[in-house]
N, C-alpha and C. Protein backbone atom coordinates (compact mmCIF):
# COMPACT_ATOMS: atom_id res chain seq x y z
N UNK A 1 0.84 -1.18 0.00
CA UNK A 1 0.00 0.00 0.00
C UNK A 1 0.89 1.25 0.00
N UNK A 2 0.39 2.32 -1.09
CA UNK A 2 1.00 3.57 -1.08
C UNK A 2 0.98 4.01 0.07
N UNK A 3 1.97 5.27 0.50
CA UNK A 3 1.59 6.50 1.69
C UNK A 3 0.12 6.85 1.40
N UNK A 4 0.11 7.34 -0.01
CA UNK A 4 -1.32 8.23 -0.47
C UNK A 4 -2.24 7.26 -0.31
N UNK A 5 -2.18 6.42 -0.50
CA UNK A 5 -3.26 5.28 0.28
C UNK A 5 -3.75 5.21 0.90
N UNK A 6 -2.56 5.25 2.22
CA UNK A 6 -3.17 5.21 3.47
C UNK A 6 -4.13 6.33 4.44
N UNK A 7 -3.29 7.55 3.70
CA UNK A 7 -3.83 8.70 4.23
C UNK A 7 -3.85 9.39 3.23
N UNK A 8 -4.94 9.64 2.23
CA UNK A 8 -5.51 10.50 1.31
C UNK A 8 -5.55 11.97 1.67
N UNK A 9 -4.94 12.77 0.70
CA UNK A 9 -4.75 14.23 0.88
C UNK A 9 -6.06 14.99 1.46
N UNK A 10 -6.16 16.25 2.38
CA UNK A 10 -7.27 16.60 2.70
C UNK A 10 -7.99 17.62 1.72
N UNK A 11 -9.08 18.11 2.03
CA UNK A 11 -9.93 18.82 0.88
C UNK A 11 -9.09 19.90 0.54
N UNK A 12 -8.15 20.74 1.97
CA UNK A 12 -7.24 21.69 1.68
C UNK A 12 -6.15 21.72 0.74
N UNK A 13 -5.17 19.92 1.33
CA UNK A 13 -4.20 19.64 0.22
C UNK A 13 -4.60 19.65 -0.74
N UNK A 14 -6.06 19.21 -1.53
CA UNK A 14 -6.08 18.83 -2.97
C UNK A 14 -6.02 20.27 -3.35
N UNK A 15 -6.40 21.06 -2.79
CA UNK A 15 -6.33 22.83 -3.21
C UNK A 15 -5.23 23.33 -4.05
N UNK A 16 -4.17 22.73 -2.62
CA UNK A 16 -2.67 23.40 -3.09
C UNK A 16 -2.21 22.74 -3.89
N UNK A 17 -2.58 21.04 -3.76
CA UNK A 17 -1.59 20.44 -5.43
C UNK A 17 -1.98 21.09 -6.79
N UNK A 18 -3.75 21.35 -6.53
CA UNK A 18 -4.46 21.58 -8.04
C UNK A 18 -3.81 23.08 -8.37
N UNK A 19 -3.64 24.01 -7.17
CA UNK A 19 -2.86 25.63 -7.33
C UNK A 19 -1.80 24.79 -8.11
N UNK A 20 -0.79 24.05 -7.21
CA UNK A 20 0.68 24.34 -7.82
C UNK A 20 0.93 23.74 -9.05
N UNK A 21 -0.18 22.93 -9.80
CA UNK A 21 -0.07 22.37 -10.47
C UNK A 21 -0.86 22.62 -11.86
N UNK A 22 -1.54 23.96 -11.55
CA UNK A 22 -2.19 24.92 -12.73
C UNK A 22 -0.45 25.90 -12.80
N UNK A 23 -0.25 25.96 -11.56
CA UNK A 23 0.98 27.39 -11.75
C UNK A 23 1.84 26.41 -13.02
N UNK A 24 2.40 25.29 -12.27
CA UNK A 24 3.14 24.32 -13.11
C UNK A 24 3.35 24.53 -14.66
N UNK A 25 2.11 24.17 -15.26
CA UNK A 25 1.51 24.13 -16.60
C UNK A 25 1.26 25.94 -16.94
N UNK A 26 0.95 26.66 -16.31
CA UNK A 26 1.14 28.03 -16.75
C UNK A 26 2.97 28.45 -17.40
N UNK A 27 3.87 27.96 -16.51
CA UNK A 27 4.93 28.11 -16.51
C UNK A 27 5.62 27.83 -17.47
N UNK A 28 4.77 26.30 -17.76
CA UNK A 28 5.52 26.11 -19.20
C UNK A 28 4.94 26.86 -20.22
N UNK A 29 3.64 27.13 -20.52
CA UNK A 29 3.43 27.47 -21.55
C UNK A 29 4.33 29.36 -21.73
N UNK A 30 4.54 29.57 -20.25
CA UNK A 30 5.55 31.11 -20.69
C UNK A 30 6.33 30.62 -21.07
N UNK A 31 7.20 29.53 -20.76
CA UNK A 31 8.73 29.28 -21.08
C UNK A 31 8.68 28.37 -22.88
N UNK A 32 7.50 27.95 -23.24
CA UNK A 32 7.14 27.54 -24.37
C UNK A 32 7.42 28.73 -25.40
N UNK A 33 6.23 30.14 -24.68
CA UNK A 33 5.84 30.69 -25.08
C UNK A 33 7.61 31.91 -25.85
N UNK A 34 8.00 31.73 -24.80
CA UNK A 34 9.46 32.77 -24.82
C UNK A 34 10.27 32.02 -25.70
N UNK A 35 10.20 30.87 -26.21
CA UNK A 35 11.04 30.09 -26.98
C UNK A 35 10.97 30.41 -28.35
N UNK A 36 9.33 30.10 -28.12
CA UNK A 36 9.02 30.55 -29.60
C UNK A 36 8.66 32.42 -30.55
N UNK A 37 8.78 32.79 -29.18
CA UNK A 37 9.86 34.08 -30.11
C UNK A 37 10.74 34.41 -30.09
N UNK A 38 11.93 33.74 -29.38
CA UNK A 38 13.35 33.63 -29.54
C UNK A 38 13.79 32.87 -30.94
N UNK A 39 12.72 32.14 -31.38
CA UNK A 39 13.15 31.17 -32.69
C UNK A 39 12.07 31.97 -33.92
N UNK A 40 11.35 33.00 -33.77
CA UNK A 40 11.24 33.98 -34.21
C UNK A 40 9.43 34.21 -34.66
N UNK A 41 9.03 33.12 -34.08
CA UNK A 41 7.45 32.57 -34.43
C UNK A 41 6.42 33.98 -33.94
N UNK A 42 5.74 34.64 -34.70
CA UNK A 42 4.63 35.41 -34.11
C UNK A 42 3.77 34.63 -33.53
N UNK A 43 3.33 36.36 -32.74
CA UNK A 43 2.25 35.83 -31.28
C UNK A 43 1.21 34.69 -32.12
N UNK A 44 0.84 34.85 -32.75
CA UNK A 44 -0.56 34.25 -33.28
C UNK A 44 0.15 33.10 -33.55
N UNK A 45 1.32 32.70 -34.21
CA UNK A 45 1.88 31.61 -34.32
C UNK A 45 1.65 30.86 -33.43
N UNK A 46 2.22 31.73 -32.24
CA UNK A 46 3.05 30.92 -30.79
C UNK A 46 1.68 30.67 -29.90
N UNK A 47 0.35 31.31 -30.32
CA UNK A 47 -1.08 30.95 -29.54
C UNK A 47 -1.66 29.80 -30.30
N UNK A 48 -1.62 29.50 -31.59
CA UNK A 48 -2.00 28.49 -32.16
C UNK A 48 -1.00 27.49 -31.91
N UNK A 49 0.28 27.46 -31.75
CA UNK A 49 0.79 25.88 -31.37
C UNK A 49 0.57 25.81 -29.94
N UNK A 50 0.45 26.90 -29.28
CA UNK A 50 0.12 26.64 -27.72
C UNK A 50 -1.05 25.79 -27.39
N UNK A 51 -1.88 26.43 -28.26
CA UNK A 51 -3.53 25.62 -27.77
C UNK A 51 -3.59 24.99 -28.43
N UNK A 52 -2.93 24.09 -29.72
CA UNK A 52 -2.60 22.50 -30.07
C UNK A 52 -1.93 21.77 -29.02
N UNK A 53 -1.15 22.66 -28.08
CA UNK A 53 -0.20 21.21 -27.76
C UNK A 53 -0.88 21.19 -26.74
N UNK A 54 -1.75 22.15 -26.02
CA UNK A 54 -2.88 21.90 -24.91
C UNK A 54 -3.64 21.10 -25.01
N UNK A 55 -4.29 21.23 -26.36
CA UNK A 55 -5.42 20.49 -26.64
C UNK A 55 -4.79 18.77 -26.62
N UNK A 56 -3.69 18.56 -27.43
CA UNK A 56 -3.02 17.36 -27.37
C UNK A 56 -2.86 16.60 -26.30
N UNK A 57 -2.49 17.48 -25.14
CA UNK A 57 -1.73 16.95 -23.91
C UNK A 57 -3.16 16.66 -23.13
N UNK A 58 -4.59 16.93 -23.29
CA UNK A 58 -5.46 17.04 -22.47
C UNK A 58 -6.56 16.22 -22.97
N UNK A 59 -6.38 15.58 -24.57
CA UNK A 59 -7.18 15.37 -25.32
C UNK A 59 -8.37 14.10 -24.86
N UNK A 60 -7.33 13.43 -23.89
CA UNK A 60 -8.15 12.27 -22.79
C UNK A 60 -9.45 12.62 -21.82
N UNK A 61 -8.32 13.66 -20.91
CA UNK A 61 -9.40 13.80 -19.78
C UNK A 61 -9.91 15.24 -20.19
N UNK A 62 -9.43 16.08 -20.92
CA UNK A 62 -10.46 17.35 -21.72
C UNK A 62 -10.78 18.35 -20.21
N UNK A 63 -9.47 18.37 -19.51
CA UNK A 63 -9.66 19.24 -17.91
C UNK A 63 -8.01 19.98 -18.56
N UNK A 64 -8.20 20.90 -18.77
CA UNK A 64 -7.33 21.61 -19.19
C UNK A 64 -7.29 23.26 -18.89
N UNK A 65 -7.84 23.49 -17.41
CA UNK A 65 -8.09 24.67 -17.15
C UNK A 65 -6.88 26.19 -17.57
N UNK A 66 -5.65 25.41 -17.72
CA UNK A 66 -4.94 26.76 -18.07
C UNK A 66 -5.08 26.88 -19.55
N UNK A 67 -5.45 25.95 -20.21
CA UNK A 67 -5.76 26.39 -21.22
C UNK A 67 -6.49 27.93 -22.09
N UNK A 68 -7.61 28.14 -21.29
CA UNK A 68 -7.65 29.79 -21.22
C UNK A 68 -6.32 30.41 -20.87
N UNK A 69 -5.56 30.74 -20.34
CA UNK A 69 -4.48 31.24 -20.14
C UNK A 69 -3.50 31.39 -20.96
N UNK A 70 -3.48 30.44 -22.48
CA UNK A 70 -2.98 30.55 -23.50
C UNK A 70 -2.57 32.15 -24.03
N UNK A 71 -3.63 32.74 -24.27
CA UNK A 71 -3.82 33.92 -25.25
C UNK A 71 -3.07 35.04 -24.32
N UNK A 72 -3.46 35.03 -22.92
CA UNK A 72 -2.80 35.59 -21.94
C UNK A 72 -1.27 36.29 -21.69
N UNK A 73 -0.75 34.62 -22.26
CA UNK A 73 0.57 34.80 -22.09
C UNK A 73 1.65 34.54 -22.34
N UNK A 74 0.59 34.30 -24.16
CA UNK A 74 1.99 34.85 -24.81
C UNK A 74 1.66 36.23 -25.41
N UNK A 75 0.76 37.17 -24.71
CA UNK A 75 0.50 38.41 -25.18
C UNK A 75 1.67 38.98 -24.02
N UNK A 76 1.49 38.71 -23.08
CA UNK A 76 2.57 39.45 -22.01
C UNK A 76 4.25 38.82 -22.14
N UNK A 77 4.30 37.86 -23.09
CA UNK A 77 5.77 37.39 -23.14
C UNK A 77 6.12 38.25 -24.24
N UNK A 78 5.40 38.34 -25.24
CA UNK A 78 5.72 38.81 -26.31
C UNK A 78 5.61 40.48 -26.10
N UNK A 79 4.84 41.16 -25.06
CA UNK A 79 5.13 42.51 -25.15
C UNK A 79 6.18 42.54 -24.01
N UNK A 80 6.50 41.69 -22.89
CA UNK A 80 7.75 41.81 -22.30
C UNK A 80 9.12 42.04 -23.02
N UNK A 81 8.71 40.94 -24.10
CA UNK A 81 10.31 40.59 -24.85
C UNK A 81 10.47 42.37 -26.19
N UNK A 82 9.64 42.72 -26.09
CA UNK A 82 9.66 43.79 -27.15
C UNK A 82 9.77 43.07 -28.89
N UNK A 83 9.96 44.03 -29.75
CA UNK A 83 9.55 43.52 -31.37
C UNK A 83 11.35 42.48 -31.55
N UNK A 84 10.71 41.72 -32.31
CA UNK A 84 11.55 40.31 -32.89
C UNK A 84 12.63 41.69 -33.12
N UNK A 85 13.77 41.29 -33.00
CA UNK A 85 15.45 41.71 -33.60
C UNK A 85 16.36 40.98 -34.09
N UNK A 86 17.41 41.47 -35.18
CA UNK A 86 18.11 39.98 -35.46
C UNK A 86 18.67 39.90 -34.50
N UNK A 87 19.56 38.98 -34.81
CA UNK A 87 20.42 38.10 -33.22
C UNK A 87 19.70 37.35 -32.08
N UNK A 88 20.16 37.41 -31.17
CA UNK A 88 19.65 36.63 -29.83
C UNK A 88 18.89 37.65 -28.91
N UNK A 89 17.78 37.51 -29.01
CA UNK A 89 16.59 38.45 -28.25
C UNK A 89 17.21 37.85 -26.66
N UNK A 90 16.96 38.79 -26.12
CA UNK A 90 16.70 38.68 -24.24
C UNK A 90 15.57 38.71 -23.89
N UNK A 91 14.98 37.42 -23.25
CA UNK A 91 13.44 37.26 -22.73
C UNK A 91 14.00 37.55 -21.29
């Protein structure tokens, strides 16, 4: 028998795993998101492969709450990072 078995997380813990674990998946999609305009992809690019690879990764259980959060942020990565330049952008 697992630990989690024995003693199942309380209504509070499931709170904080489901928080840290939306933050989780937010995180990548910034660090997704910053990649792909370092490799030079526009926003609209970088929101349409975002919410494919969401849709992909979720396509089972279809609970994909950061998914809204897509459009979000790669609007704030992309106005953080300022307009595409040649060379190596700084995110």
């Amino acid at each position: 028998m697992f630990v989690w078995e024995e003693h199942p997380p309380t209504a509070a813990q499931r709170k904080v795993i489901a928080e840290k674990r939306h933050a989780m998946y937010r995180q990548e999609l910034e660090d997704h998101a910053a990649l792909l305009f370092r490799l030079g992809h526009t926003a609209k690019q970088a929101k349409a492969r975002l919410h494919a690879n969401v849709k992909w990764d979720f396509e089972m259980s279809g609970k994909a709450k950061h998914g809204g959060d897509v459009d979000r942020i790669v609007d704030a990565v992309y106005r953080r990072s300022g307009p595409p330049s040649p060379g190596t952008p700084h995110v």
